[in-house]
C-alpha atoms as a PDB file:
ATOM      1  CA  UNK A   1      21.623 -47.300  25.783  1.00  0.00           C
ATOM      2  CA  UNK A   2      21.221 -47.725  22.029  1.00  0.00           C
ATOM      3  CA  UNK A   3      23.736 -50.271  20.307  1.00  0.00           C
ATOM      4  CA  UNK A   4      24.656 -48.852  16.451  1.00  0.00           C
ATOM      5  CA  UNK A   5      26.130 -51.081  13.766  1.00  0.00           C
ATOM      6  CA  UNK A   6      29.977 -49.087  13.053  1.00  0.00           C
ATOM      7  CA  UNK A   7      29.658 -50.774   9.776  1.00  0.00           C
ATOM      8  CA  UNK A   8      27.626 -52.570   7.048  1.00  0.00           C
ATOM      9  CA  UNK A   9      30.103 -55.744   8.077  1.00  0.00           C
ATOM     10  CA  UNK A  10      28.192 -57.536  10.890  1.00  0.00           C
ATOM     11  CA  UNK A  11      29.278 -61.253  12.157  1.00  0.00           C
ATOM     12  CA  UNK A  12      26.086 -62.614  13.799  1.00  0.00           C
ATOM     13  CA  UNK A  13      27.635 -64.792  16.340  1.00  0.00           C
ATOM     14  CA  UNK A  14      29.277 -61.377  17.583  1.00  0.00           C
ATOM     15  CA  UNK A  15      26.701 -58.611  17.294  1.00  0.00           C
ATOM     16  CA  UNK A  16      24.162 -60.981  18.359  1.00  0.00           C
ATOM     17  CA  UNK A  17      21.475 -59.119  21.170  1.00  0.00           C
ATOM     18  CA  UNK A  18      23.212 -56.012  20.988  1.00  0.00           C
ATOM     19  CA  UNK A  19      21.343 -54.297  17.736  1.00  0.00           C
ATOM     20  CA  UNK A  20      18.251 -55.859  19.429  1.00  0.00           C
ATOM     21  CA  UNK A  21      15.563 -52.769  20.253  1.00  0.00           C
ATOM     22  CA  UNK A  22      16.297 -50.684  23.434  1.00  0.00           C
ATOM     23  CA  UNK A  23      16.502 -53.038  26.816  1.00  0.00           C
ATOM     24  CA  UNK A  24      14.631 -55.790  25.270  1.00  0.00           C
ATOM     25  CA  UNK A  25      17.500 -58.707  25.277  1.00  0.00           C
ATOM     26  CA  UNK A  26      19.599 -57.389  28.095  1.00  0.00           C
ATOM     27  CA  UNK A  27      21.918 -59.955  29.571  1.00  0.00           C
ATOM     28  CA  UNK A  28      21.489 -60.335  33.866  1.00  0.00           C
ATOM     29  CA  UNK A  29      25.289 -58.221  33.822  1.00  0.00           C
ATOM     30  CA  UNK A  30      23.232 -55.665  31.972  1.00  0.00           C
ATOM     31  CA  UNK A  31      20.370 -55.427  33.852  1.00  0.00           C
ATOM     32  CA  UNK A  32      22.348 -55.117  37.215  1.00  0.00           C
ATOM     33  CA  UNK A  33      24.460 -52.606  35.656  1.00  0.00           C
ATOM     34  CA  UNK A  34      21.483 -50.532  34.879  1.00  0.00           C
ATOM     35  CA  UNK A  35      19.800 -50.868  38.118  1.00  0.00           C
ATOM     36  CA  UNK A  36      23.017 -50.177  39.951  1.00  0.00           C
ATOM     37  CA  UNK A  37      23.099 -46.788  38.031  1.00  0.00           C
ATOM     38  CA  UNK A  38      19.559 -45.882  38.629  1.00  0.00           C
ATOM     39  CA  UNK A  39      20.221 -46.780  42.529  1.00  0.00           C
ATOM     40  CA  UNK A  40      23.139 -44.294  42.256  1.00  0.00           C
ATOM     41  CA  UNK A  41      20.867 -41.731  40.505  1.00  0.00           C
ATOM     42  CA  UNK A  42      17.901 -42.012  43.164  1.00  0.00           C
ATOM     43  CA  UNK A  43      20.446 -42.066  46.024  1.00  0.00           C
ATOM     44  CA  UNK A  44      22.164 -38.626  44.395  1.00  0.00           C
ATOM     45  CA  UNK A  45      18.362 -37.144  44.076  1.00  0.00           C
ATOM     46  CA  UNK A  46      17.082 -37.997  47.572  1.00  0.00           C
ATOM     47  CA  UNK A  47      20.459 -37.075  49.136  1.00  0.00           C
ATOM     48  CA  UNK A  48      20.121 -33.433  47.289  1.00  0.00           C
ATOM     49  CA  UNK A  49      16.202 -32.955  49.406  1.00  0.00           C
ATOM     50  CA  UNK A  50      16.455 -31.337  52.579  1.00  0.00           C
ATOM     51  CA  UNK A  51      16.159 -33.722  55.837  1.00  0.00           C
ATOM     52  CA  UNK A  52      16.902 -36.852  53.963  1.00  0.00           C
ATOM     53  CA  UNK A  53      20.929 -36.572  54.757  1.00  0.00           C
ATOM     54  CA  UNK A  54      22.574 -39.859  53.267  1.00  0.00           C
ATOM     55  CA  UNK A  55      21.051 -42.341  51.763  1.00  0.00           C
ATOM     56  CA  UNK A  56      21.163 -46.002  50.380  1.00  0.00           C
ATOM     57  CA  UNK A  57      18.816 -47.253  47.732  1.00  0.00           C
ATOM     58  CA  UNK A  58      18.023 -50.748  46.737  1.00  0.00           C
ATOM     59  CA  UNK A  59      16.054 -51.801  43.589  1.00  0.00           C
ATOM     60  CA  UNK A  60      14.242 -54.833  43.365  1.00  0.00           C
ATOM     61  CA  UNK A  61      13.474 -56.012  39.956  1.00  0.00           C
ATOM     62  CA  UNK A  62      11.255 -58.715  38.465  1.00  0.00           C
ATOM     63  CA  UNK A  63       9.056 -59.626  35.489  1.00  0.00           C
ATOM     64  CA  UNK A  64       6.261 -57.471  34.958  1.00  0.00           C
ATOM     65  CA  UNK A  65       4.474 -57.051  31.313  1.00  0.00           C
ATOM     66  CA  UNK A  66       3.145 -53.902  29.912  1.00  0.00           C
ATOM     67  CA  UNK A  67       5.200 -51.316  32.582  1.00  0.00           C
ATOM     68  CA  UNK A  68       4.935 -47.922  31.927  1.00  0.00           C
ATOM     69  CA  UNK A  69       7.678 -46.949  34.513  1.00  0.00           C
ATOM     70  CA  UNK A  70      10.439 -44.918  34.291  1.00  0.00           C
ATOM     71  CA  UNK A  71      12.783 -48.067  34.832  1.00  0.00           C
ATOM     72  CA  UNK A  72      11.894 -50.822  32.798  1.00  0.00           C
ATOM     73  CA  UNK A  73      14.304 -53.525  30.495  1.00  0.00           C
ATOM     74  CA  UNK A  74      11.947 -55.778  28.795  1.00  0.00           C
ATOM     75  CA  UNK A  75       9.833 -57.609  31.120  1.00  0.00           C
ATOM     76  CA  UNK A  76      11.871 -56.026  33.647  1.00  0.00           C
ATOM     77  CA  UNK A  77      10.447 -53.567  35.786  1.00  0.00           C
ATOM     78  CA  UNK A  78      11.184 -51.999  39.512  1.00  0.00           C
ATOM     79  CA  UNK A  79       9.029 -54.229  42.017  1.00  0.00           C
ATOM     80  CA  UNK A  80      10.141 -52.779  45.250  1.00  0.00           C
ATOM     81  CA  UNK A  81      12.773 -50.126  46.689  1.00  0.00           C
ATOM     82  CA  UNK A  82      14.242 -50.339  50.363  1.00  0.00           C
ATOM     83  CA  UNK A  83      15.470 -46.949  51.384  1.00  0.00           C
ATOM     84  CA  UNK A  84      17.824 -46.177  54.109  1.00  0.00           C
ATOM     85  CA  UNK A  85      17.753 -42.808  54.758  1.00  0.00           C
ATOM     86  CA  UNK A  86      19.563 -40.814  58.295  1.00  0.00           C
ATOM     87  CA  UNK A  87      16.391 -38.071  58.273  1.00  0.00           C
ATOM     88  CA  UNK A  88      14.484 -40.876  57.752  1.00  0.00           C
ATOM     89  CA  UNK A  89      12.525 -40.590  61.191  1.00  0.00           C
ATOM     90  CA  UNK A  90      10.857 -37.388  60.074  1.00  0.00           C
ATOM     91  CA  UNK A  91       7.443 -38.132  58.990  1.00  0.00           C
ATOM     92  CA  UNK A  92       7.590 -35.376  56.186  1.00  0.00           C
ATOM     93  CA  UNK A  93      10.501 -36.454  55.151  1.00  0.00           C
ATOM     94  CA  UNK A  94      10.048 -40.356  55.105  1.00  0.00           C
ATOM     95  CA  UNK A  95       6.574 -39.623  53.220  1.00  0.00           C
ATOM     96  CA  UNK A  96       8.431 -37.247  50.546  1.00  0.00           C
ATOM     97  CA  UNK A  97      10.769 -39.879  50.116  1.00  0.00           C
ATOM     98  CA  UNK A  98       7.873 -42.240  49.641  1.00  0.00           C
ATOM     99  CA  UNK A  99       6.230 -40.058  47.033  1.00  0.00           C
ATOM    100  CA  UNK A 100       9.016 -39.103  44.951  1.00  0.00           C
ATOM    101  CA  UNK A 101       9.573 -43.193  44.401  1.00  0.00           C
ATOM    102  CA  UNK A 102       6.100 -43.720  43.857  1.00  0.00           C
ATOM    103  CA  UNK A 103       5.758 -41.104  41.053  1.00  0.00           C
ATOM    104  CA  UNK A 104       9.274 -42.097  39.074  1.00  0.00           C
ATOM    105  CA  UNK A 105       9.121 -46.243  39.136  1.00  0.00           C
ATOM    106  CA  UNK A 106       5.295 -46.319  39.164  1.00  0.00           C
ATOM    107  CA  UNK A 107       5.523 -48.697  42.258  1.00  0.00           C
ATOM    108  CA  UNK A 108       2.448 -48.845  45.143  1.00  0.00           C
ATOM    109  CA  UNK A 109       3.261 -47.558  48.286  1.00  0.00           C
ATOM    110  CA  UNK A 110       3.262 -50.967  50.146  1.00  0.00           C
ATOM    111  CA  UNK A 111       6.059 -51.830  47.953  1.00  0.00           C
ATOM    112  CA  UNK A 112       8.409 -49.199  49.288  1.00  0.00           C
ATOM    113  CA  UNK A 113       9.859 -49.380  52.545  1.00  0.00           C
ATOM    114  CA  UNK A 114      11.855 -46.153  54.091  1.00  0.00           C
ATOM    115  CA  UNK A 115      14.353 -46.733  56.896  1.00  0.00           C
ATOM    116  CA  UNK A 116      16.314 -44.544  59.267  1.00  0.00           C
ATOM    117  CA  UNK A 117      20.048 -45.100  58.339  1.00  0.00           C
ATOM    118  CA  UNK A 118      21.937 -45.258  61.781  1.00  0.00           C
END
């Protein structure tokens, strides 16, 4: 999300944070916005795999300098994801699952927990 300037008028006390550079002064409305979307975006992904049936994503986020993941506002960055997933007590499945969140939020592995959905 890039904020552009509609005209050379600005009035600082309005504008102010939003012609900042990308995700760097994002309010907390923002940032839950953004990880709300993402959540709906992993949970469309995972549900689109075969085995993994429905599924319910969370996203934790916290401070972390220098991220180079796919999700990151700032010194905001995806710290851990809870999955809830109904084909989620297939081995394959729970591991794919465990992969595919590993390689797009550069998180560890003991930082993602995969659930069977009931």
């Amino acid at each position: 999300m890039i904020a552009l300037p509609a005209s050379n008028k600005t009035d600082s006390s309005s504008t102010e944070g939003k012609n900042s550079p990308l995700f760097t002064d994002t309010s907390y409305e923002e940032q839950t916005a953004q990880r709300s979307l993402l959540e709906e975006k992993l949970e469309d992904l995972l549900s689109q795999v075969e085995g993994v049936g429905k599924v319910r994503v969370v996203l934790m986020t916290g401070e972390q300098k220098d991220s180079s993941s796919f999700y990151s506002s700032g010194n905001q960055a995806v710290t851990g994801v809870l999955i809830a997933a109904e084909g989620a007590d297939n081995s394959v499945v729970s591991r794919n699952i465990v992969e595919a969140v590993m390689a797009l939020f550069q998180v560890e592995a003991h930082k993602i927990k995969v659930m069977k959905m009931k």
